[in-house]
C-alpha atoms as a PDB file:
ATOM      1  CA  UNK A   1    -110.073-111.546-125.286  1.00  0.00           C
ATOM      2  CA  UNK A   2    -108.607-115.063-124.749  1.00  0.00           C
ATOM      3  CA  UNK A   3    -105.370-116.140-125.653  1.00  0.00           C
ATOM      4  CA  UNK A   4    -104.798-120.001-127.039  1.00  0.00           C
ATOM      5  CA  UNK A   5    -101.216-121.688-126.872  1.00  0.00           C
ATOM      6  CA  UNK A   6    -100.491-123.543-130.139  1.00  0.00           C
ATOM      7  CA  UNK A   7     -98.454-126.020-128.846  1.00  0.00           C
ATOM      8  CA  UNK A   8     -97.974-130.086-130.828  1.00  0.00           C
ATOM      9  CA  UNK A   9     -96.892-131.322-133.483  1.00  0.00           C
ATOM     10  CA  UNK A  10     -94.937-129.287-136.162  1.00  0.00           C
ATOM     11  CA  UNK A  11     -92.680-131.056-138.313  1.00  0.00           C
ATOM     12  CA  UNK A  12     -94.171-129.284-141.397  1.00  0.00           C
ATOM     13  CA  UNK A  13     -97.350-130.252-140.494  1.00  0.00           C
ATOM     14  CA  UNK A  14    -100.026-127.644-141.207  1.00  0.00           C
ATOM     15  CA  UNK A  15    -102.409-128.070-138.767  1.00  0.00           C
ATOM     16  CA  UNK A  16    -101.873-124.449-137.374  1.00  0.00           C
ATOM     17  CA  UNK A  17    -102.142-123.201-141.082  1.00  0.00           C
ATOM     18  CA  UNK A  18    -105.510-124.584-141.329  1.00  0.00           C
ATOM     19  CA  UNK A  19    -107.031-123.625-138.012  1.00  0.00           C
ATOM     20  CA  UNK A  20    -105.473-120.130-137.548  1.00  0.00           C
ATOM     21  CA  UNK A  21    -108.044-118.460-140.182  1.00  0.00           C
ATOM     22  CA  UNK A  22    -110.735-119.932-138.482  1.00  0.00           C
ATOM     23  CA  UNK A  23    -109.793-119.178-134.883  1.00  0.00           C
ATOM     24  CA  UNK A  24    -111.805-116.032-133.579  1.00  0.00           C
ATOM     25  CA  UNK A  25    -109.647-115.770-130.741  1.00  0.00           C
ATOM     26  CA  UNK A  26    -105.810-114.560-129.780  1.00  0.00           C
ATOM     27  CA  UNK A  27    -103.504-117.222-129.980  1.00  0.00           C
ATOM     28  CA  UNK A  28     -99.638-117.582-129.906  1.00  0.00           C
ATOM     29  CA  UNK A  29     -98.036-119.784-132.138  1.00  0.00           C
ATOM     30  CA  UNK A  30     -94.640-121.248-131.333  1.00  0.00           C
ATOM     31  CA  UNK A  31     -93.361-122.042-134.591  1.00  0.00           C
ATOM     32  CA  UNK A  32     -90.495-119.988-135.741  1.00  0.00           C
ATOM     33  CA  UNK A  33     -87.498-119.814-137.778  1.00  0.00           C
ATOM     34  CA  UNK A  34     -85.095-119.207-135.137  1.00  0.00           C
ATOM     35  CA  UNK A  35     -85.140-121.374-132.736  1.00  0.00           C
ATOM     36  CA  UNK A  36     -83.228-119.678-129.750  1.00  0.00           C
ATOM     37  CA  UNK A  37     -83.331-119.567-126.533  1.00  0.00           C
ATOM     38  CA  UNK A  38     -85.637-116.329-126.576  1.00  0.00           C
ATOM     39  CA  UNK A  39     -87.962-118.246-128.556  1.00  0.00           C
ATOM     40  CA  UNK A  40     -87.345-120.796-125.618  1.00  0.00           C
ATOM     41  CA  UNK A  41     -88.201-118.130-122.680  1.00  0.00           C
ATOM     42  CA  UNK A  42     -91.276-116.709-125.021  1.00  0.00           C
ATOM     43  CA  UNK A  43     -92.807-120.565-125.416  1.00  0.00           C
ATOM     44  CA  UNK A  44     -92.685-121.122-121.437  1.00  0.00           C
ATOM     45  CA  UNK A  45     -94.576-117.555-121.055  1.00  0.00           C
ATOM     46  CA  UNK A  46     -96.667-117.747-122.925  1.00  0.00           C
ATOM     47  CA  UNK A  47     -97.579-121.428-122.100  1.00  0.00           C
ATOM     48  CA  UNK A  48     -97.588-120.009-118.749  1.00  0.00           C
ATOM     49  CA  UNK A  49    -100.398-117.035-119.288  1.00  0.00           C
ATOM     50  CA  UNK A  50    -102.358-118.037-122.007  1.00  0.00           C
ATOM     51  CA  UNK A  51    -105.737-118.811-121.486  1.00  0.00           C
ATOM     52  CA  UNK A  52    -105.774-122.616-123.180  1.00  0.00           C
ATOM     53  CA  UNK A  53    -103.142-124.691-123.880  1.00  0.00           C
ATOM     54  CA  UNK A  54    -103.542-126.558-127.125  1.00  0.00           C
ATOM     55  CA  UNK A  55    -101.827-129.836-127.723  1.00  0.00           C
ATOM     56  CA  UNK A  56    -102.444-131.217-131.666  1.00  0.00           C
ATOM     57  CA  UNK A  57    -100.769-134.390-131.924  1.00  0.00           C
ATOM     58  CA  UNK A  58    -100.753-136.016-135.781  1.00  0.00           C
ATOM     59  CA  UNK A  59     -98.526-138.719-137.177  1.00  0.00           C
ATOM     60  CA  UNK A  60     -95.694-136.492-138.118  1.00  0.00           C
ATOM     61  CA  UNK A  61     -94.979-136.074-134.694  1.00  0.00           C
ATOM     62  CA  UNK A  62     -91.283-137.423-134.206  1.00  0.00           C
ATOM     63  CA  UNK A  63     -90.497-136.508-130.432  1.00  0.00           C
ATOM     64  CA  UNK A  64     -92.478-137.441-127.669  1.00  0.00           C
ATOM     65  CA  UNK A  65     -92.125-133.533-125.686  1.00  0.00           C
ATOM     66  CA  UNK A  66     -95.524-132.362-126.547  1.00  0.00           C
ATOM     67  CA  UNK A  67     -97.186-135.456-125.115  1.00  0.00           C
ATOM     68  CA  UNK A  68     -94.894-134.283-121.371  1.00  0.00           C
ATOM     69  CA  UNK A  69     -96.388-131.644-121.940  1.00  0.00           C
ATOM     70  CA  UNK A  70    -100.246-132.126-122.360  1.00  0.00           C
ATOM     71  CA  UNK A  71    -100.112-134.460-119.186  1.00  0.00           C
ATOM     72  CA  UNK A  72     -98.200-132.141-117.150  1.00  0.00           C
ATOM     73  CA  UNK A  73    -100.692-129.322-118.100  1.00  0.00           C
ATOM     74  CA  UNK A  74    -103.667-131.607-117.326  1.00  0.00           C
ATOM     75  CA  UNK A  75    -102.327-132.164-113.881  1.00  0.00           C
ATOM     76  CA  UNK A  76    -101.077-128.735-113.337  1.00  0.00           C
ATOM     77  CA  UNK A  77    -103.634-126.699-115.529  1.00  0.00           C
ATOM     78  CA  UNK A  78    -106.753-128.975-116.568  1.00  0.00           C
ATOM     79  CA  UNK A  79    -108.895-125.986-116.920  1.00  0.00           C
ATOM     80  CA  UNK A  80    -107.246-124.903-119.687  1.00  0.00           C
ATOM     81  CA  UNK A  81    -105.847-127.674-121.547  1.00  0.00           C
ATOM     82  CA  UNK A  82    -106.912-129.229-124.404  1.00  0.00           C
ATOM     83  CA  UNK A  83    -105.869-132.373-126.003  1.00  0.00           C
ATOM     84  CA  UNK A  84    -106.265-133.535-130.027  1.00  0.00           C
ATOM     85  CA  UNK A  85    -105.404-136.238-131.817  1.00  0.00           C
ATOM     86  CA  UNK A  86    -105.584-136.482-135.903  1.00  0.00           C
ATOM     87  CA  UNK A  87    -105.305-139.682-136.614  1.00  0.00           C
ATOM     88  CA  UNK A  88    -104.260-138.900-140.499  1.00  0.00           C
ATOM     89  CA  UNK A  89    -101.718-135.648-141.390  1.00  0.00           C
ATOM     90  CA  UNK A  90    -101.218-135.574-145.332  1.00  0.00           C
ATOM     91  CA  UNK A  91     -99.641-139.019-146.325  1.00  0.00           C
ATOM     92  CA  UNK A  92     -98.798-140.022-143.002  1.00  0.00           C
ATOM     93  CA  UNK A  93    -101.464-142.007-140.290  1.00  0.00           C
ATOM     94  CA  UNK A  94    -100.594-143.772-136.940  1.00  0.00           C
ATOM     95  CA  UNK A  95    -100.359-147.364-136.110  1.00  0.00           C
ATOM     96  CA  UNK A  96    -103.092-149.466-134.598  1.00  0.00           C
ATOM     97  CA  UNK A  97    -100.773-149.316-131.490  1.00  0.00           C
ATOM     98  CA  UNK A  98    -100.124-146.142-131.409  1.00  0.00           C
ATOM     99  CA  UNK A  99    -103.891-144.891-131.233  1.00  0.00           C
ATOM    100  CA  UNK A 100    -104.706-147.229-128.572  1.00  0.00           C
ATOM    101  CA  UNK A 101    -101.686-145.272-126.676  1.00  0.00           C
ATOM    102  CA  UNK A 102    -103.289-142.095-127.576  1.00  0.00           C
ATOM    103  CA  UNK A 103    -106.567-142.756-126.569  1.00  0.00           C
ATOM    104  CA  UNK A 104    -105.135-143.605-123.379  1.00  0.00           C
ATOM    105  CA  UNK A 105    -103.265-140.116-123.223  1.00  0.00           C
ATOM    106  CA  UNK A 106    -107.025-138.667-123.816  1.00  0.00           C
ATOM    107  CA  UNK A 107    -108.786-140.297-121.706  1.00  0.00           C
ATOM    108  CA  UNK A 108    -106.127-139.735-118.923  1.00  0.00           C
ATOM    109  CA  UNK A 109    -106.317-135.402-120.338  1.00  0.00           C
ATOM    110  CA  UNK A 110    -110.490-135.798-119.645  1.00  0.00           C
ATOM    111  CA  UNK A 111    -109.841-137.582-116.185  1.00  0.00           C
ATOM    112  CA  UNK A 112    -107.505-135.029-115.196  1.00  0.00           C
ATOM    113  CA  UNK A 113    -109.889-132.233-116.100  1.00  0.00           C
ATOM    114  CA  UNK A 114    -108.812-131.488-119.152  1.00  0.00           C
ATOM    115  CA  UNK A 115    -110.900-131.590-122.567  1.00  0.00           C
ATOM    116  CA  UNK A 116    -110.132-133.652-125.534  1.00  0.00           C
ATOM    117  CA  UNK A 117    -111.075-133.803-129.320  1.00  0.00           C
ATOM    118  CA  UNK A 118    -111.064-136.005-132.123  1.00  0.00           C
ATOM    119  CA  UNK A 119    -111.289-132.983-134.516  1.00  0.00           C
ATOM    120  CA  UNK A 120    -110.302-129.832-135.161  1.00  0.00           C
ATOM    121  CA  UNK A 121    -113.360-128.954-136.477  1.00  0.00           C
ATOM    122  CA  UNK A 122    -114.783-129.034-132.905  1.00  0.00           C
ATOM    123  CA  UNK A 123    -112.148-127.539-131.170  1.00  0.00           C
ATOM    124  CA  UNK A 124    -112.342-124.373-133.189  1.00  0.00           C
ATOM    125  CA  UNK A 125    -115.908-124.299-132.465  1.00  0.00           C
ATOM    126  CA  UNK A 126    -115.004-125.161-128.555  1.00  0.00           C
ATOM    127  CA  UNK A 127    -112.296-122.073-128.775  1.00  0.00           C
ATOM    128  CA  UNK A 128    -114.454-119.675-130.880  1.00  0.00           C
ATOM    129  CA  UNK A 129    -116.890-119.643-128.135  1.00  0.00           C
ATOM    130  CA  UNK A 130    -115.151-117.445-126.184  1.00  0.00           C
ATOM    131  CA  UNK A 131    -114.410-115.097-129.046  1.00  0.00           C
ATOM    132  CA  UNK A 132    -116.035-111.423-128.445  1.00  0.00           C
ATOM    133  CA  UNK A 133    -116.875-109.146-131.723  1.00  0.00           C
ATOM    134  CA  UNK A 134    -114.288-108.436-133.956  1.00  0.00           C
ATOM    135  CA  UNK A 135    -112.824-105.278-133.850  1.00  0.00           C
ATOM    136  CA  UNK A 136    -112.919-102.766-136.472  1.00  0.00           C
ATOM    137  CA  UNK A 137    -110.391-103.970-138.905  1.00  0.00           C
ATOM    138  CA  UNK A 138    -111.210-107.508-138.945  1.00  0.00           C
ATOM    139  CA  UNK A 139    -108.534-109.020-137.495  1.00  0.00           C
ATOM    140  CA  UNK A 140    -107.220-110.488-133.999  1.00  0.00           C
ATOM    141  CA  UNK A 141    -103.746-111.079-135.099  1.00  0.00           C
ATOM    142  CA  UNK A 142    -101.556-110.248-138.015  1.00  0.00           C
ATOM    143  CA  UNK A 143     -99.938-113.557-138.306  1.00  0.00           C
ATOM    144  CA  UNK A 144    -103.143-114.825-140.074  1.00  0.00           C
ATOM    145  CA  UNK A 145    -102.871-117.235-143.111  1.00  0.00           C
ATOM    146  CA  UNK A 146    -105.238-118.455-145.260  1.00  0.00           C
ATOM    147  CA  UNK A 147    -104.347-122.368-145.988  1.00  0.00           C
ATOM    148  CA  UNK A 148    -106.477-124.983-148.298  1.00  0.00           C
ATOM    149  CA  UNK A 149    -105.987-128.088-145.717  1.00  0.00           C
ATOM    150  CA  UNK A 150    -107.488-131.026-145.902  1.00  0.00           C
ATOM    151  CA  UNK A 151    -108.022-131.461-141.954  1.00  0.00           C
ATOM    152  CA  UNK A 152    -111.430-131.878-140.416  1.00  0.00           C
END
């Protein structure tokens, strides 16, 4: 079974809520209440050994850290990085100029070696391919939550 590093933007953005019912594969999601430094250790872990590294960046991103991040994982990790951009996140959409910057980040991601997406809806059908049977119960992790999202 793979694993698949949720990593980008959070900011209340529910992005993870929307693909995490649909993913048919492990994944590790770094959102939690407590941010700590055990949280802290656990992120670079498991951004270490998972499988993929997923990088969602949508207009509620504030910080710039998950952007270091998806270019220092292409470089280091292409293989197993993957890059998306949603241009639109509830209310909120990026600037003309800040697209152009972020198709810049992609294309640099696909000329590292990495893979990039437009859509969620393709990356969960990039993941899921990789998914083996489910097992008996139904379920590959009990942090699963259904979500009525709008993102495509």
């Amino acid at each position: 079974m793979i694993k698949v590093f949720l990593g980008g933007t959070a900011n209340k953005s529910q992005w993870r809520d929307y693909i995490i019912p649909k993913l048919k594969v492990d994944f590790y999601n770094p959102i939690v209440d407590d941010w700590n430094e055990e949280a802290y250790k656990q992120e670079l872990y498991e951004r270490e050994h998972c499988d993929f590294c997923v990088y969602v960046i949508t207009p509620k991103m504030t910080g710039v850290y998950s952007i270091a991040e998806v270019i220092d994982d292409s470089n280091k990790r292409p293989e197993k990085t993957i890059f998306c951009v949603l241009t639109k996140d509830s209310d909120d959409s990026f600037s003309s100029a800040q697209k152009k910057s972020l198709e810049a980040v992609g294309k640099m991601v696909e000329t590292n070696g990495g893979k990039w997406f437009r859509s969620l809806h393709k990356m969960i059908e990039f993941l899921n391919q990789y998914a083996k049977p489910l097992p008996a119960n139904g379920v590959f992790h009990q942090n699963s939550s259904e979500n009525n999202s709008s993102f495509m």
